[in-house]
C-alpha atoms as a PDB file:
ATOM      1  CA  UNK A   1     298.305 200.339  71.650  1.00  0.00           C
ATOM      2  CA  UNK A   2     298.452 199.428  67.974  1.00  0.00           C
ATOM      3  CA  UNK A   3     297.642 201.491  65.238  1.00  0.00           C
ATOM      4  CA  UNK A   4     294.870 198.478  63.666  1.00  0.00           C
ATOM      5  CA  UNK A   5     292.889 199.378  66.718  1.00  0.00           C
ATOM      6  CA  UNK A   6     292.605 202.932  65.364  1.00  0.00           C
ATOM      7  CA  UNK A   7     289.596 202.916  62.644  1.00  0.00           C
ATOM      8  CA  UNK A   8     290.366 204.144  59.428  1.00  0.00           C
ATOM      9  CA  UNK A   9     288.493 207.778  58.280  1.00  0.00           C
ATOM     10  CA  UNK A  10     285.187 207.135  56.684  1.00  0.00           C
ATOM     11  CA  UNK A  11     283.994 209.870  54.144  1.00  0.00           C
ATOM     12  CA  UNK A  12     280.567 210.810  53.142  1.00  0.00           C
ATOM     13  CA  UNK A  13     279.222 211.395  49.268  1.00  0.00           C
ATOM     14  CA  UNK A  14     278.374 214.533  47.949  1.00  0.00           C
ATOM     15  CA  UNK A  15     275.506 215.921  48.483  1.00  0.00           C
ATOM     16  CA  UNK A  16     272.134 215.133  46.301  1.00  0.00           C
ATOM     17  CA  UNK A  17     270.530 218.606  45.630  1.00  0.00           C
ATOM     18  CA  UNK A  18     269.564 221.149  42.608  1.00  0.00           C
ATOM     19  CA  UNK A  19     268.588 224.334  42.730  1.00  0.00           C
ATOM     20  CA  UNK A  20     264.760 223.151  43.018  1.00  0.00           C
ATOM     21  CA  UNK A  21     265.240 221.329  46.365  1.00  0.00           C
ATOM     22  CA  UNK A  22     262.586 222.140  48.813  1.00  0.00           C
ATOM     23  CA  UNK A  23     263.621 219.836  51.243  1.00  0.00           C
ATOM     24  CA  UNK A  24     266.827 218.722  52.791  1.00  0.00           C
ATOM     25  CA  UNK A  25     267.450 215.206  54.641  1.00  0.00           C
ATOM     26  CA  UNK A  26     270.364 215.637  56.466  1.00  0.00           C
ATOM     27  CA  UNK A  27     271.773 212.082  58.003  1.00  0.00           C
ATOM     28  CA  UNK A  28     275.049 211.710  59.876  1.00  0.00           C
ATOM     29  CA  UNK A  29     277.240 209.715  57.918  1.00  0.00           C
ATOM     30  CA  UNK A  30     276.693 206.562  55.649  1.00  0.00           C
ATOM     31  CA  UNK A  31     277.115 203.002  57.589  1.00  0.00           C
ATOM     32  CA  UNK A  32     279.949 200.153  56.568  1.00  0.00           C
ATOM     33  CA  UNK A  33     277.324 198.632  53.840  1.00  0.00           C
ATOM     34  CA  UNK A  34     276.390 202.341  52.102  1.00  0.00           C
ATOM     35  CA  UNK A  35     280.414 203.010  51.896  1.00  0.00           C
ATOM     36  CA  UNK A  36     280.957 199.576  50.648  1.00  0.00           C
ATOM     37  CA  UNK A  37     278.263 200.568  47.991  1.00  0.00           C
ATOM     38  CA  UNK A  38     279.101 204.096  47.214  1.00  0.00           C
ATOM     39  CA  UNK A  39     275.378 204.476  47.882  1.00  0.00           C
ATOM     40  CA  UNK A  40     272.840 206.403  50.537  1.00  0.00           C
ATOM     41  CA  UNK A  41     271.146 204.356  52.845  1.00  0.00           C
ATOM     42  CA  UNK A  42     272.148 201.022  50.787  1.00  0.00           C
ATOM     43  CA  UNK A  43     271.714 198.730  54.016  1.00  0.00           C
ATOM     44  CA  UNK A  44     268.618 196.215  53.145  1.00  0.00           C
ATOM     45  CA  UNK A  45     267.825 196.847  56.974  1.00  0.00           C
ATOM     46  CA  UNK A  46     267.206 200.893  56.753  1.00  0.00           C
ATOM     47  CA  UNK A  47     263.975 201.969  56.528  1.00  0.00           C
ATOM     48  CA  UNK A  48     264.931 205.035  54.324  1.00  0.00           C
ATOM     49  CA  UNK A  49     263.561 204.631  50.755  1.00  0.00           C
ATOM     50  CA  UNK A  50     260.538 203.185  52.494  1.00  0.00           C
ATOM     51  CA  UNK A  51     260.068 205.817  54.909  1.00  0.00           C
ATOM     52  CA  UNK A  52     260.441 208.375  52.313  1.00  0.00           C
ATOM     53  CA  UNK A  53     258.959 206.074  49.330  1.00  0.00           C
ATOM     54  CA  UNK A  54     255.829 205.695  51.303  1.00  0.00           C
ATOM     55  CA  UNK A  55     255.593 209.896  52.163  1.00  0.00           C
ATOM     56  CA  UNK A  56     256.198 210.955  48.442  1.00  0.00           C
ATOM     57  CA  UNK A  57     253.533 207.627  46.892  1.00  0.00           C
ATOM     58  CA  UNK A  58     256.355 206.390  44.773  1.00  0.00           C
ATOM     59  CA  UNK A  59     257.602 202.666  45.169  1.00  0.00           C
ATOM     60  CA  UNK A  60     261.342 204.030  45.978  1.00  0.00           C
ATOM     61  CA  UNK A  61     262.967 200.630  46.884  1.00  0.00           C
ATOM     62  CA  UNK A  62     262.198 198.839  43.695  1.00  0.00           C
ATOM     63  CA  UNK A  63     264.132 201.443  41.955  1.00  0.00           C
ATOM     64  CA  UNK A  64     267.870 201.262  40.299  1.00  0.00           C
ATOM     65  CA  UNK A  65     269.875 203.775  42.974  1.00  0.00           C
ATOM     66  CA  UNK A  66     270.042 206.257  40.336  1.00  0.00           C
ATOM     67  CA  UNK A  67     266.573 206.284  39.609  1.00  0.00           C
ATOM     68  CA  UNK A  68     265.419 206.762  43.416  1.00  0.00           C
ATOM     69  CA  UNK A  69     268.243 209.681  43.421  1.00  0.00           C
ATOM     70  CA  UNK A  70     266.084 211.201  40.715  1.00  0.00           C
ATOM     71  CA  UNK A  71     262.966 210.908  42.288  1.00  0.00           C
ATOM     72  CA  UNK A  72     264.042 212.577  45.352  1.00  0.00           C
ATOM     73  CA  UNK A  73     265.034 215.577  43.153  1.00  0.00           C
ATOM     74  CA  UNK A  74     261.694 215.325  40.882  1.00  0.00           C
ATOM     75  CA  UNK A  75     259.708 215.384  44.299  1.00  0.00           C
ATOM     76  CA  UNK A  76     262.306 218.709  45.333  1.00  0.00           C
ATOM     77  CA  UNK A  77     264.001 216.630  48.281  1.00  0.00           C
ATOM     78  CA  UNK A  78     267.279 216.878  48.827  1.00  0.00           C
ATOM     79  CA  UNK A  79     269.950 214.621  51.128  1.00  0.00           C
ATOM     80  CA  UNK A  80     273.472 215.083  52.262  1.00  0.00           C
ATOM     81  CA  UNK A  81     275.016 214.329  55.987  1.00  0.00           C
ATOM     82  CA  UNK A  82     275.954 216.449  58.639  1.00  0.00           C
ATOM     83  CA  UNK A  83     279.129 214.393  58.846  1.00  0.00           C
ATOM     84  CA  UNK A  84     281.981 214.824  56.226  1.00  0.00           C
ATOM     85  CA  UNK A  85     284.255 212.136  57.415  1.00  0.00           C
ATOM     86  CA  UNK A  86     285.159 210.692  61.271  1.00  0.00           C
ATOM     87  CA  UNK A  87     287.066 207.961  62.419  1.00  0.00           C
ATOM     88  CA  UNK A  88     284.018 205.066  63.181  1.00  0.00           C
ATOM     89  CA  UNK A  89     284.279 201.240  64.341  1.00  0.00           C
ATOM     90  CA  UNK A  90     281.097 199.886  62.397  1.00  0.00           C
ATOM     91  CA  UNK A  91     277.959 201.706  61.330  1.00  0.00           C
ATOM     92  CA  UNK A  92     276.085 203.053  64.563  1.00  0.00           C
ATOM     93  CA  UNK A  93     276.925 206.417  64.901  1.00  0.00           C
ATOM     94  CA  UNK A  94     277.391 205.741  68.929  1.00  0.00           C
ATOM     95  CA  UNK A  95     280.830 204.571  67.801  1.00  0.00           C
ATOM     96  CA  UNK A  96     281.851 208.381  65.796  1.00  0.00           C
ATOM     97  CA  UNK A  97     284.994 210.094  66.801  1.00  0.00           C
ATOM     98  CA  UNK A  98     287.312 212.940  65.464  1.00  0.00           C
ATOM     99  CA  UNK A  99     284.519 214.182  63.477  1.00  0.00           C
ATOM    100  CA  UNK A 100     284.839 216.985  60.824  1.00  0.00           C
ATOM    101  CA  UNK A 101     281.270 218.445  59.643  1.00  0.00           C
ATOM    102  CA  UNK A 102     280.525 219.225  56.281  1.00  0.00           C
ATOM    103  CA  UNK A 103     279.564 222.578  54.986  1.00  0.00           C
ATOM    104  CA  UNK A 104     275.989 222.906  55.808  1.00  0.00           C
ATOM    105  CA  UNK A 105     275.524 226.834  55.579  1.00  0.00           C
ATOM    106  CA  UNK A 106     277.604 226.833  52.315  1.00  0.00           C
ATOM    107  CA  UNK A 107     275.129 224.062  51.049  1.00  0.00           C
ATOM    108  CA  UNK A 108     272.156 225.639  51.892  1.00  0.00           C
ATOM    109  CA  UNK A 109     273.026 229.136  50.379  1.00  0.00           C
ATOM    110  CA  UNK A 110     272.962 228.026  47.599  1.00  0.00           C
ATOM    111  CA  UNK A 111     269.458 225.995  47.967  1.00  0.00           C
ATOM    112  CA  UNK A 112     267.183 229.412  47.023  1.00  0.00           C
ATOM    113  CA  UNK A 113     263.741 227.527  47.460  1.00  0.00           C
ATOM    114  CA  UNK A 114     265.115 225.446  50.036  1.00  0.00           C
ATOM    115  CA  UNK A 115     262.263 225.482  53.387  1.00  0.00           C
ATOM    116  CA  UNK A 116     262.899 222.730  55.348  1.00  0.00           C
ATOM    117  CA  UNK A 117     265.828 220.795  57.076  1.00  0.00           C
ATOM    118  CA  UNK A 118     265.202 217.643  58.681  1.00  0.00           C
ATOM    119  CA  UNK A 119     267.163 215.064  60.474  1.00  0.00           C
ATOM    120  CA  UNK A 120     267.190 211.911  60.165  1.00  0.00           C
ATOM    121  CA  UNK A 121     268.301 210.472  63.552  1.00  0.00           C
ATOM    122  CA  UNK A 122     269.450 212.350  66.904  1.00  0.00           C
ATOM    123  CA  UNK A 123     273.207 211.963  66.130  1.00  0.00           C
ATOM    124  CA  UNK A 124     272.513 214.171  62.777  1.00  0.00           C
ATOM    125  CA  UNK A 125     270.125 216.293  64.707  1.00  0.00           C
ATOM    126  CA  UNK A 126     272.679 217.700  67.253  1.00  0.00           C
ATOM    127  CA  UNK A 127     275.742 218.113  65.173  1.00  0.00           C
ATOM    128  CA  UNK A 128     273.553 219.628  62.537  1.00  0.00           C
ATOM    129  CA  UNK A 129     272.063 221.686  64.938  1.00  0.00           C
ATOM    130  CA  UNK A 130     275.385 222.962  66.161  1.00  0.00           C
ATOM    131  CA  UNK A 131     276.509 223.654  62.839  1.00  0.00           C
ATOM    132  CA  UNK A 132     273.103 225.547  61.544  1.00  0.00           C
ATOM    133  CA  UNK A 133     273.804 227.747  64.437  1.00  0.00           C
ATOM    134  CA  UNK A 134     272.027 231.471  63.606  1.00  0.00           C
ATOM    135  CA  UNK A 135     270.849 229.956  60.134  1.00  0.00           C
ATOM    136  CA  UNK A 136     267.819 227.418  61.548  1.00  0.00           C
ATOM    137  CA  UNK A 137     265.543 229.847  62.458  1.00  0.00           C
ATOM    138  CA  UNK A 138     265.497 230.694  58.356  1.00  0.00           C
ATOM    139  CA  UNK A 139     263.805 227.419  58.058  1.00  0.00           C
ATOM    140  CA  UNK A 140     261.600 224.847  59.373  1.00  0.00           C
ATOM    141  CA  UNK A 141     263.370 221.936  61.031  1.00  0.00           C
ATOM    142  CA  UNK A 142     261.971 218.606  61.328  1.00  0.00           C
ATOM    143  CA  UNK A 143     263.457 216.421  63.642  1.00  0.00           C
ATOM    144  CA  UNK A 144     263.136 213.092  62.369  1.00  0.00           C
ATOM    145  CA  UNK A 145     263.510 209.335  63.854  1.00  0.00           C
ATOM    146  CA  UNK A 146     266.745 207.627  62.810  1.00  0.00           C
ATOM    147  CA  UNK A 147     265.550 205.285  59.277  1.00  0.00           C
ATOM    148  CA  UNK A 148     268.495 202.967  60.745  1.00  0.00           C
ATOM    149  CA  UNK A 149     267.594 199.439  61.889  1.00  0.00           C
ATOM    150  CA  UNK A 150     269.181 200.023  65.490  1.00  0.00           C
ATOM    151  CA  UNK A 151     266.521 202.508  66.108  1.00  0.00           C
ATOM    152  CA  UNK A 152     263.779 200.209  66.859  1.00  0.00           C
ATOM    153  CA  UNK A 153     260.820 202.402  66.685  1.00  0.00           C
ATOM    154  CA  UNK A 154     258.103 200.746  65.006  1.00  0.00           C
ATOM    155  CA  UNK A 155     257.479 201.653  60.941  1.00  0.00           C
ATOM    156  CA  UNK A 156     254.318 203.135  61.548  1.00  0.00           C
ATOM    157  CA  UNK A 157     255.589 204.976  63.784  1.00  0.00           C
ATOM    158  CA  UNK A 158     258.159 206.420  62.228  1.00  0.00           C
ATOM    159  CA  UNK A 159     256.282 206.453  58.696  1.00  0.00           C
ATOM    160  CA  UNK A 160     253.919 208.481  61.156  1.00  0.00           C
ATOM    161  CA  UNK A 161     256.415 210.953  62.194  1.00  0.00           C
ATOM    162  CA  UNK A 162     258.334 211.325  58.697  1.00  0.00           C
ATOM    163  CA  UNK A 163     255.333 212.338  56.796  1.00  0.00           C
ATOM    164  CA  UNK A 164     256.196 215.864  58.738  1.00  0.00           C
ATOM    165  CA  UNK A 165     258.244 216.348  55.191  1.00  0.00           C
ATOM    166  CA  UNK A 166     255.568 217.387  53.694  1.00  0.00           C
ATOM    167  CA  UNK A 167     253.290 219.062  56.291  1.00  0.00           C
END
């Protein structure tokens, strides 16, 4: 076997929160086109700034990236990824191996008015699961379907399902 046949190790970004955030979208770990872009959910095909765009009433993908970041934080929603780096061929999250999870219970302690933790796919939903462990039943967990294009769930749908955030 060669080595070029061994992916390289993909890293997520740091996490999106202040001490205000009410609300934490957790995903798994950010595809080929968000690394490329140093951005969350920066894939034209990913649902994600509509999904949450259309729960919060504000027009999130006609903003600069900075400016949606801000809006998540003015509307107390945080985002980070279950994920801290793996070895992956492409984006789906089928293909993640050697996987080492970020800090999730050292995040959240210091979230004080933090109440809910949602996932945004099943791949995020049972590692962060796992890694919650004793600490979910502190909050209310939304389980959320993936924003990703390969989940082919129809928008309403999902739009449907995500407005759970803020139930």
């Amino acid at each position: 076997m060669t080595t070029d046949l061994i992916p390289e190790r993909k890293r997520n970004f740091p996490p999106v929160v202040d001490a205000q955030t009410r609300v934490l979208i957790l995903g798994s770990l950010p595809g080929d086109v968000s690394l490329a872009h140093q951005q969350y959910y920066a894939h034209p095909q990913n649902r994600f700034w509509h999904l949450v765009g259309d729960t919060i009433r504000v027009d999130l993908p006609s903003l600069a990236y900075d400016a949606k970041l801000q809006a998540l934080l003015a509307h107390r929603i945080g985002l980070w990824d279950v994920v801290a780096e793996a070895r992956r061929n492409g984006s789906l999250d089928s293909n993640i191996r050697d996987h080492t999870g970020n800090d999730l219970i050292g995040l959240i302690e210091t979230l004080p008015d933090l109440e809910v933790i949602a996932f945004n796919g099943g791949t995020a939903a049972r590692l962060g699961m796992k890694a919650l462990a004793h600490h979910a039943d502190r909050y209310r967990i939304v389980m959320l379907p993936s924003s990703s294009p390969a989940y082919t769930l129809a928008y309403a749908e999902k739009l449907r399902m995500w407005q759970a955030l803020t139930a």
